[in-house]
C-alpha atoms as a PDB file:
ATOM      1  CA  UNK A   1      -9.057   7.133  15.770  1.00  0.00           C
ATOM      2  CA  UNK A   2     -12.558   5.444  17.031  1.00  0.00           C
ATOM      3  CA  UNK A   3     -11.798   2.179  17.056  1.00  0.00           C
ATOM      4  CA  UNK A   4     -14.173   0.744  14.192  1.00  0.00           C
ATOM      5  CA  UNK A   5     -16.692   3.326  15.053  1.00  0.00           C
ATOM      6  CA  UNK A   6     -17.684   3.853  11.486  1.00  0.00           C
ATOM      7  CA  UNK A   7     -17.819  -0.108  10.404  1.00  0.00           C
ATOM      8  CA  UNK A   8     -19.878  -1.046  13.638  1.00  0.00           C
ATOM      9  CA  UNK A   9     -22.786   1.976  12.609  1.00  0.00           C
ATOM     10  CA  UNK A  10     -22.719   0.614   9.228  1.00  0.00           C
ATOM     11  CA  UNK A  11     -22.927  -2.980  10.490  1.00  0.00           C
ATOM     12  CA  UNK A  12     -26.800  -2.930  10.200  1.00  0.00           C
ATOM     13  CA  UNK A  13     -26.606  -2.472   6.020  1.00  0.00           C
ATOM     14  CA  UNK A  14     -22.935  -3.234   5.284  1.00  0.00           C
ATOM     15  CA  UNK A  15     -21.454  -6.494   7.475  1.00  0.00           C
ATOM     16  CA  UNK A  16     -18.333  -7.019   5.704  1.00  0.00           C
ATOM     17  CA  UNK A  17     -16.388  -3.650   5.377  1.00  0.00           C
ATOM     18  CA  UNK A  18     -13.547  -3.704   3.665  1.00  0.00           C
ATOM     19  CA  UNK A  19     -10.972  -0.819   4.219  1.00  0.00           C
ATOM     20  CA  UNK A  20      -8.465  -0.670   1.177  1.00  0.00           C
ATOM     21  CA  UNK A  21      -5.361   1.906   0.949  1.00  0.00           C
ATOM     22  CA  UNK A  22      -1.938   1.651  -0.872  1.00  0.00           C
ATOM     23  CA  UNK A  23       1.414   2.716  -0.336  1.00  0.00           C
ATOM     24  CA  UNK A  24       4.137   3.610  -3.185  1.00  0.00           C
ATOM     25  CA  UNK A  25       3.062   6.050  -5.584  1.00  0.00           C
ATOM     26  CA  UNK A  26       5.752   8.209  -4.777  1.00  0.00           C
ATOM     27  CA  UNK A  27       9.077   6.068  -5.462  1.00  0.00           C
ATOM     28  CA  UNK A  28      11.409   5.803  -8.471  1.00  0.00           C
ATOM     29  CA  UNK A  29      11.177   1.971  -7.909  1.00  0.00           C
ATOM     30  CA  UNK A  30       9.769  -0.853  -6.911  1.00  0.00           C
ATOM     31  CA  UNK A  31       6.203  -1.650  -6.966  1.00  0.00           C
ATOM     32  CA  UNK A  32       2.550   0.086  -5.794  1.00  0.00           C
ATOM     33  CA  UNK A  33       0.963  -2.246  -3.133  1.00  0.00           C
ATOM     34  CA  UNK A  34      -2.795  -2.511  -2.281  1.00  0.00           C
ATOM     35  CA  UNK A  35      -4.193  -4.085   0.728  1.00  0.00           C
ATOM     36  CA  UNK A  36      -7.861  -4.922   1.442  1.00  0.00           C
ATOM     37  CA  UNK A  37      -8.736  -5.718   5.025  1.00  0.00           C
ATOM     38  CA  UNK A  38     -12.211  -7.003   6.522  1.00  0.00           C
ATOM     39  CA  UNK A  39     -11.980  -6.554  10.673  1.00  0.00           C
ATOM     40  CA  UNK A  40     -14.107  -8.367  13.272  1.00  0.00           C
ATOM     41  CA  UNK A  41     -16.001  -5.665  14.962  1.00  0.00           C
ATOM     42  CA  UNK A  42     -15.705  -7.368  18.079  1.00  0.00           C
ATOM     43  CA  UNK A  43     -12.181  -7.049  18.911  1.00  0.00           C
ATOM     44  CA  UNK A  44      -9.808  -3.998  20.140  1.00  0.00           C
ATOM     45  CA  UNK A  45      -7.377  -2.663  17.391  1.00  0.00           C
ATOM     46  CA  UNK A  46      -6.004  -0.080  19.444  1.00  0.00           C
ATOM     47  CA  UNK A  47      -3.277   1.895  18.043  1.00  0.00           C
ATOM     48  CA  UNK A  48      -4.359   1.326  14.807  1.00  0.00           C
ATOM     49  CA  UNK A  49      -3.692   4.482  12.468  1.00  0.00           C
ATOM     50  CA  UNK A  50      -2.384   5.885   8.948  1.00  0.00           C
ATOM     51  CA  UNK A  51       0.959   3.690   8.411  1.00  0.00           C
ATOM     52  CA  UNK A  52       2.782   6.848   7.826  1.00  0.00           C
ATOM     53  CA  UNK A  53       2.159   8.329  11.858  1.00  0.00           C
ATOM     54  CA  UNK A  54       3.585   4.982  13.021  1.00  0.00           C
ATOM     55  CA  UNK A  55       7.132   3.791  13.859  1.00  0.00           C
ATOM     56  CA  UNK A  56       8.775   0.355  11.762  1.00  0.00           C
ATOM     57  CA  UNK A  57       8.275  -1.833  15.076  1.00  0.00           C
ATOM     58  CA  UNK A  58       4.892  -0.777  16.059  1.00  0.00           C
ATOM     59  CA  UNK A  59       3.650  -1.065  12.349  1.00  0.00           C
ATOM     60  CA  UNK A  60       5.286  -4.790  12.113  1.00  0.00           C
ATOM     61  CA  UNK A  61       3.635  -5.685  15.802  1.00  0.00           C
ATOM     62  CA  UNK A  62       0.216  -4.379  14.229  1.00  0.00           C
ATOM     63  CA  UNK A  63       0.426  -5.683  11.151  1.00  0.00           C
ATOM     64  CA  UNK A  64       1.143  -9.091  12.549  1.00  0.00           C
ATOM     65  CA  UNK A  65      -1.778  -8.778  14.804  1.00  0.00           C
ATOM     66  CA  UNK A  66      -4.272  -7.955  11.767  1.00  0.00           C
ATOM     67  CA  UNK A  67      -3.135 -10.833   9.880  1.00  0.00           C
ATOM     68  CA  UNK A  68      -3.857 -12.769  12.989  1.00  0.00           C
ATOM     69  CA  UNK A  69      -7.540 -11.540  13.711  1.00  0.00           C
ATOM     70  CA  UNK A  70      -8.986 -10.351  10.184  1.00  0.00           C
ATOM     71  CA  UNK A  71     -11.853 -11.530   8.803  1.00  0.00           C
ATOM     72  CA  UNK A  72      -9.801 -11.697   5.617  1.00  0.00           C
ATOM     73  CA  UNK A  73      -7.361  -9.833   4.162  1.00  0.00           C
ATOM     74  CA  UNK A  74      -5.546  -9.779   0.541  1.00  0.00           C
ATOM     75  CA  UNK A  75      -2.381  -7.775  -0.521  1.00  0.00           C
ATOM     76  CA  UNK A  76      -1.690  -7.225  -4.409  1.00  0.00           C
ATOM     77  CA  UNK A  77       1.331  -5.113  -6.236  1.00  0.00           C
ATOM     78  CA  UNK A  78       1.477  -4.003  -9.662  1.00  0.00           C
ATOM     79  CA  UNK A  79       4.883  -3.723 -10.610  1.00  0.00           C
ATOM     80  CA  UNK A  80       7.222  -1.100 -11.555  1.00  0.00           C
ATOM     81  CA  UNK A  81       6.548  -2.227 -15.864  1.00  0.00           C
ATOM     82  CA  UNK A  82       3.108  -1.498 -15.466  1.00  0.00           C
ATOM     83  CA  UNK A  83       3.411   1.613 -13.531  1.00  0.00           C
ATOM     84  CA  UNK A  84       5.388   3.150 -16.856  1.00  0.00           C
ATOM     85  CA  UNK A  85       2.873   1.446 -18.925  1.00  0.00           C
ATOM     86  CA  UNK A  86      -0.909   2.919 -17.586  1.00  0.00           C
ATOM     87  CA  UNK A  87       1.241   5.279 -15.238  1.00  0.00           C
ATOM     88  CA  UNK A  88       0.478   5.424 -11.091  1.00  0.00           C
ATOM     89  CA  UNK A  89      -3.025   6.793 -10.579  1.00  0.00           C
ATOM     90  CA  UNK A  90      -4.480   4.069 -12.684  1.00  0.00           C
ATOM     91  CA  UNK A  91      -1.474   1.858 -11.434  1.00  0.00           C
ATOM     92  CA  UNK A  92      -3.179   2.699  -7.780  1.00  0.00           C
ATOM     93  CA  UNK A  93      -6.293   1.949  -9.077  1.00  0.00           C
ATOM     94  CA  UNK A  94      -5.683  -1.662 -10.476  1.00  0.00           C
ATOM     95  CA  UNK A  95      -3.666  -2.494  -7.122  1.00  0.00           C
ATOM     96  CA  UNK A  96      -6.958  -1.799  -4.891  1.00  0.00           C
ATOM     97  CA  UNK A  97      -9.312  -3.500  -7.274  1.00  0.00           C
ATOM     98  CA  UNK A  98      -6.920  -6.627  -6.807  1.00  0.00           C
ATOM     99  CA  UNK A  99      -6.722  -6.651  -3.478  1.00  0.00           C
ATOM    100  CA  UNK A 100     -10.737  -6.338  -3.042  1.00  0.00           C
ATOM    101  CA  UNK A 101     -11.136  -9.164  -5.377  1.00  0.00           C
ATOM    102  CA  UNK A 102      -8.380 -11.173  -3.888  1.00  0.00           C
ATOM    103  CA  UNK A 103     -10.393 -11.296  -0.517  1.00  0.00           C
ATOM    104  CA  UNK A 104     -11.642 -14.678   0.813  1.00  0.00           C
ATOM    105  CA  UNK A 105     -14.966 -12.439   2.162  1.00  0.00           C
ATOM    106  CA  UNK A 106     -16.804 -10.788   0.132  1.00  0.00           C
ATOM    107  CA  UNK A 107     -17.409  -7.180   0.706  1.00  0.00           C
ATOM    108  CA  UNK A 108     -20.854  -5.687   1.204  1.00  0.00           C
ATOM    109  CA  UNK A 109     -18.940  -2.299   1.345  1.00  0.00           C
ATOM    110  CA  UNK A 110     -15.440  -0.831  -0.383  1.00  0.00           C
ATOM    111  CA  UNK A 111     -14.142   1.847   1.569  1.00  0.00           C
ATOM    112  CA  UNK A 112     -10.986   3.146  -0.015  1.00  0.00           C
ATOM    113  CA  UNK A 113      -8.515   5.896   1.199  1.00  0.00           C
ATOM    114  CA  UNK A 114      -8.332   9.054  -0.950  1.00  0.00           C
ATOM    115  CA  UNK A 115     -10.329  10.144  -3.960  1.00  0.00           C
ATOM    116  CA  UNK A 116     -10.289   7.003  -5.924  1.00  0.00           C
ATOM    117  CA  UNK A 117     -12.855   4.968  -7.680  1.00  0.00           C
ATOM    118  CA  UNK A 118     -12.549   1.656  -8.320  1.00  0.00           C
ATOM    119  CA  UNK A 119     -13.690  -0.815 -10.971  1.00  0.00           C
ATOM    120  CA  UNK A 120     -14.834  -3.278  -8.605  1.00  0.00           C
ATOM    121  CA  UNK A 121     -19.088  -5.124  -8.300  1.00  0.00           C
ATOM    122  CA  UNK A 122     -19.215  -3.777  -4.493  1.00  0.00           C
ATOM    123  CA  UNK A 123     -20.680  -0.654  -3.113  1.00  0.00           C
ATOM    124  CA  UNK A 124     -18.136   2.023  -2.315  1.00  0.00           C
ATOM    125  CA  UNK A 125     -17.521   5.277  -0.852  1.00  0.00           C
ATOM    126  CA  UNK A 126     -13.843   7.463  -1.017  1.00  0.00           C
ATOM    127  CA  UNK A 127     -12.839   9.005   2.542  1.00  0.00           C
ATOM    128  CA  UNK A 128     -10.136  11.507   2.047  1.00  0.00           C
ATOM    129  CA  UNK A 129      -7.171  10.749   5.257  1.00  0.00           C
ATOM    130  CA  UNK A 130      -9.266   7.542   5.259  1.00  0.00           C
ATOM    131  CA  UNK A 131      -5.797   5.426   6.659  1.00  0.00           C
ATOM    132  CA  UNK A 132      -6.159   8.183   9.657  1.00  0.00           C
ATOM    133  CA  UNK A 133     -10.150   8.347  10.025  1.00  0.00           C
ATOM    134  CA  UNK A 134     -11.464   4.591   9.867  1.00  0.00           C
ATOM    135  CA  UNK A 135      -9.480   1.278  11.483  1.00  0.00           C
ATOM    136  CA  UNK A 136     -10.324  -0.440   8.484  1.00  0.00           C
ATOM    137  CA  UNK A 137      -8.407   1.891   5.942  1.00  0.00           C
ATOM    138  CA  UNK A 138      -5.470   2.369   8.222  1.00  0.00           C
ATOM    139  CA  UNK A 139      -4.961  -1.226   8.930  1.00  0.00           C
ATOM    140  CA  UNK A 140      -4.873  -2.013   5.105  1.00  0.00           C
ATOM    141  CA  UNK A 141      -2.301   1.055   5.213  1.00  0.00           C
ATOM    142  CA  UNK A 142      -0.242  -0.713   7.802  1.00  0.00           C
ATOM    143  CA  UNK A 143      -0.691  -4.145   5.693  1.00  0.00           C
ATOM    144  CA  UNK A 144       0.391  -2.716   2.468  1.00  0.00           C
ATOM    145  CA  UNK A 145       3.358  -0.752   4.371  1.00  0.00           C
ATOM    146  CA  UNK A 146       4.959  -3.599   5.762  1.00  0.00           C
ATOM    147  CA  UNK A 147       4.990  -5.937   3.163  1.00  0.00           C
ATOM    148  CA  UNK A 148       6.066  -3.280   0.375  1.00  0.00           C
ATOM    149  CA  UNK A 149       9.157  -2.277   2.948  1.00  0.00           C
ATOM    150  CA  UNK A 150      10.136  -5.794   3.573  1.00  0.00           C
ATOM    151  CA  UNK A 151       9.834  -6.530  -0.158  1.00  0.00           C
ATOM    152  CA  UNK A 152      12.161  -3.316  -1.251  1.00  0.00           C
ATOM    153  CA  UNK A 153      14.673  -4.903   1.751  1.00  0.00           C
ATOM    154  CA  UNK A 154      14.977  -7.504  -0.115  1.00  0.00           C
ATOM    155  CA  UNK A 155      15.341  -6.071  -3.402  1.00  0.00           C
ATOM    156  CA  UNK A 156      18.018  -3.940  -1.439  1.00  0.00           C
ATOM    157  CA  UNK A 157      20.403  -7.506  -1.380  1.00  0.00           C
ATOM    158  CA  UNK A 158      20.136  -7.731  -4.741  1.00  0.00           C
ATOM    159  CA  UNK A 159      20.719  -3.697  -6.169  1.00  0.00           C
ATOM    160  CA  UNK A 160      22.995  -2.795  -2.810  1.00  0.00           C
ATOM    161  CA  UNK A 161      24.268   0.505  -4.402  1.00  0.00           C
ATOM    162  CA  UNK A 162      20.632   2.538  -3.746  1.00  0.00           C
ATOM    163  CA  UNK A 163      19.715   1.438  -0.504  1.00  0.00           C
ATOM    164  CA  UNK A 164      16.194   0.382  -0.994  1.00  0.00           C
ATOM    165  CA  UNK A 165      16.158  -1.364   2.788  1.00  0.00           C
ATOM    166  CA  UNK A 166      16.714   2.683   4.034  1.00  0.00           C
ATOM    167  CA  UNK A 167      14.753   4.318   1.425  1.00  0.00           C
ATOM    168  CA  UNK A 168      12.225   2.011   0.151  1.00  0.00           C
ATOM    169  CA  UNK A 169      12.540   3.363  -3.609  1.00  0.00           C
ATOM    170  CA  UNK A 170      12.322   6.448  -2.649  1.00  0.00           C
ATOM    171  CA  UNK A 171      14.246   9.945  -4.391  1.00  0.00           C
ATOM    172  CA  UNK A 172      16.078  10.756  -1.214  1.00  0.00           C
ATOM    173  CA  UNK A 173      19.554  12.436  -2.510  1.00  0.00           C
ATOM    174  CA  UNK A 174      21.509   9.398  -2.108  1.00  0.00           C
ATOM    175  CA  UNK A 175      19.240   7.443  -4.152  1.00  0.00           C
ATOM    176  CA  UNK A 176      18.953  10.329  -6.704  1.00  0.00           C
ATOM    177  CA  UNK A 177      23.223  10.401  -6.742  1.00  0.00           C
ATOM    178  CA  UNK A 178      23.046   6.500  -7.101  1.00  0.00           C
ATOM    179  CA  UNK A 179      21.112   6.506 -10.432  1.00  0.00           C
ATOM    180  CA  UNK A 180      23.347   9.358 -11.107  1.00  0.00           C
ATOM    181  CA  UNK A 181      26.645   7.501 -10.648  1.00  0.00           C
ATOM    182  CA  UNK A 182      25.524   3.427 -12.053  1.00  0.00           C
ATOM    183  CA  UNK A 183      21.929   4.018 -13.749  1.00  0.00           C
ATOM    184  CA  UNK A 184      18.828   2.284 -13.149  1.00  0.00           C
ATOM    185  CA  UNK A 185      18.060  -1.079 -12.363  1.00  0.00           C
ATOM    186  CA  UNK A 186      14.825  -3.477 -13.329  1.00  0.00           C
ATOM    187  CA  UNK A 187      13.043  -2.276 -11.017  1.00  0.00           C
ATOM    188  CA  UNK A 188      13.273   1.449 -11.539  1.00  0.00           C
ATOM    189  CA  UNK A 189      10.403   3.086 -12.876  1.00  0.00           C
ATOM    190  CA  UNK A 190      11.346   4.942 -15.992  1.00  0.00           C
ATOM    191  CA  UNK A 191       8.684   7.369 -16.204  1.00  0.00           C
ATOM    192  CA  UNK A 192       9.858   8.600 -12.933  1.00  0.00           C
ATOM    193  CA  UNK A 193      13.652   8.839 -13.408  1.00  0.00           C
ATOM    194  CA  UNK A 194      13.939  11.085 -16.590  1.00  0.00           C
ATOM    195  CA  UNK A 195      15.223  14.229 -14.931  1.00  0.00           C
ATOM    196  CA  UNK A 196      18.587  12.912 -13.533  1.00  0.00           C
ATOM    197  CA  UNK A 197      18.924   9.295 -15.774  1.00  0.00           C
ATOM    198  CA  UNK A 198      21.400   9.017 -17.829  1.00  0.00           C
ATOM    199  CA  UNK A 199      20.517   6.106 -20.139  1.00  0.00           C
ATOM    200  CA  UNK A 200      22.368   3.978 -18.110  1.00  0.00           C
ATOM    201  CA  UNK A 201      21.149   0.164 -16.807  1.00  0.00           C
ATOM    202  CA  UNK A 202      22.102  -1.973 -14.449  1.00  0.00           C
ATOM    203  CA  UNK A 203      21.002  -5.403 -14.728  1.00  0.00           C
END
């Protein structure tokens, strides 16, 4: 990736970019997390890429380093209730605008990974592989990441029989057999589970 290639030529019109990207559409549980991040343009963030491309430690040393040296940043979820309720695009959707508004900077410029539009009062623009093309977007990526795995870790301790600290909510087979053998728990998302649920909850 250029290192903040695209924020510095826009620096002239837009000072405060904020890249924004999520993580967790795909999982029968837990949460969708946004994060909004607004870099200095005057510091190295080297290594710096789409969350995904990245192992756990290098994404936790990163993301600790853009919490450190942001402008501002702001993570928001919308939980798994919600998800079922307005269902995950708009789910996505309503994640990024919080995390925009949460951020202690105001943006002169949205850029947001995908195809997405957002109900937000900034200007914005949609760059498809966004989290791989501009530093901004893929540190919000990394941001998002990390605090939705730690968060499913935890939830892990609680609902031990899917192991959510391996797969993060996600329909590996084990997780699939799992719901198979005990149900769901709270945190399931129902409108995802309907092929192989049962009925069955586990509170």
């Amino acid at each position: 990736m250029d290192k903040l290639d695209l924020e510095r030529s826009l620096a002239a019109q837009y000072p405060f970019v904020a890249g924004v990207d999520e993580v967790g559409r795909g999982p029968l549980a837990g949460p969708v997390v946004a994060a909004a991040v607004i870099l200095p343009l005057d510091l190295d963030f080297t290594g710096v890429n789409d969350s995904k491309k990245l192992s756990a430690k290098k994404r936790e040393a990163l993301s600790a380093y853009i919490r450190e040296h942001a402008l501002s940043y702001h993570i928001f979820e919308v939980d798994e209730r919600t998800i079922d309720r307005i269902n995950i695009r708009e789910a996505t959707r309503l994640a990024m605008k919080g995390a925009v508004e949460g951020l202690s900077v105001q943006p002169s410029l949205v850029l947001t990974d995908g195809d997405l539009t957002l109900d937000i009062a900034f200007p914005q623009r949609s760059i498809v592989k966004g989290d791989a093309l501009v530093c901004s977007i893929g540190a919000a990526s990394i941001l998002a990441k990390v605090y939705r795995d730690a968060l499913m870790a935890e939830y892990a301790k609680r609902y031990p029989e899917y192991a959510f600290e391996r797969n993060a909510g996600y329909g590996t087979a084990a997780h699939i057999n799992a719901i198979r053998e005990v149900g769901i728990c709270p945190i399931h998302r129902r409108t995802f589970v309907t092929k192989f649920w049962d009925g069955r909850e586990r509170h």
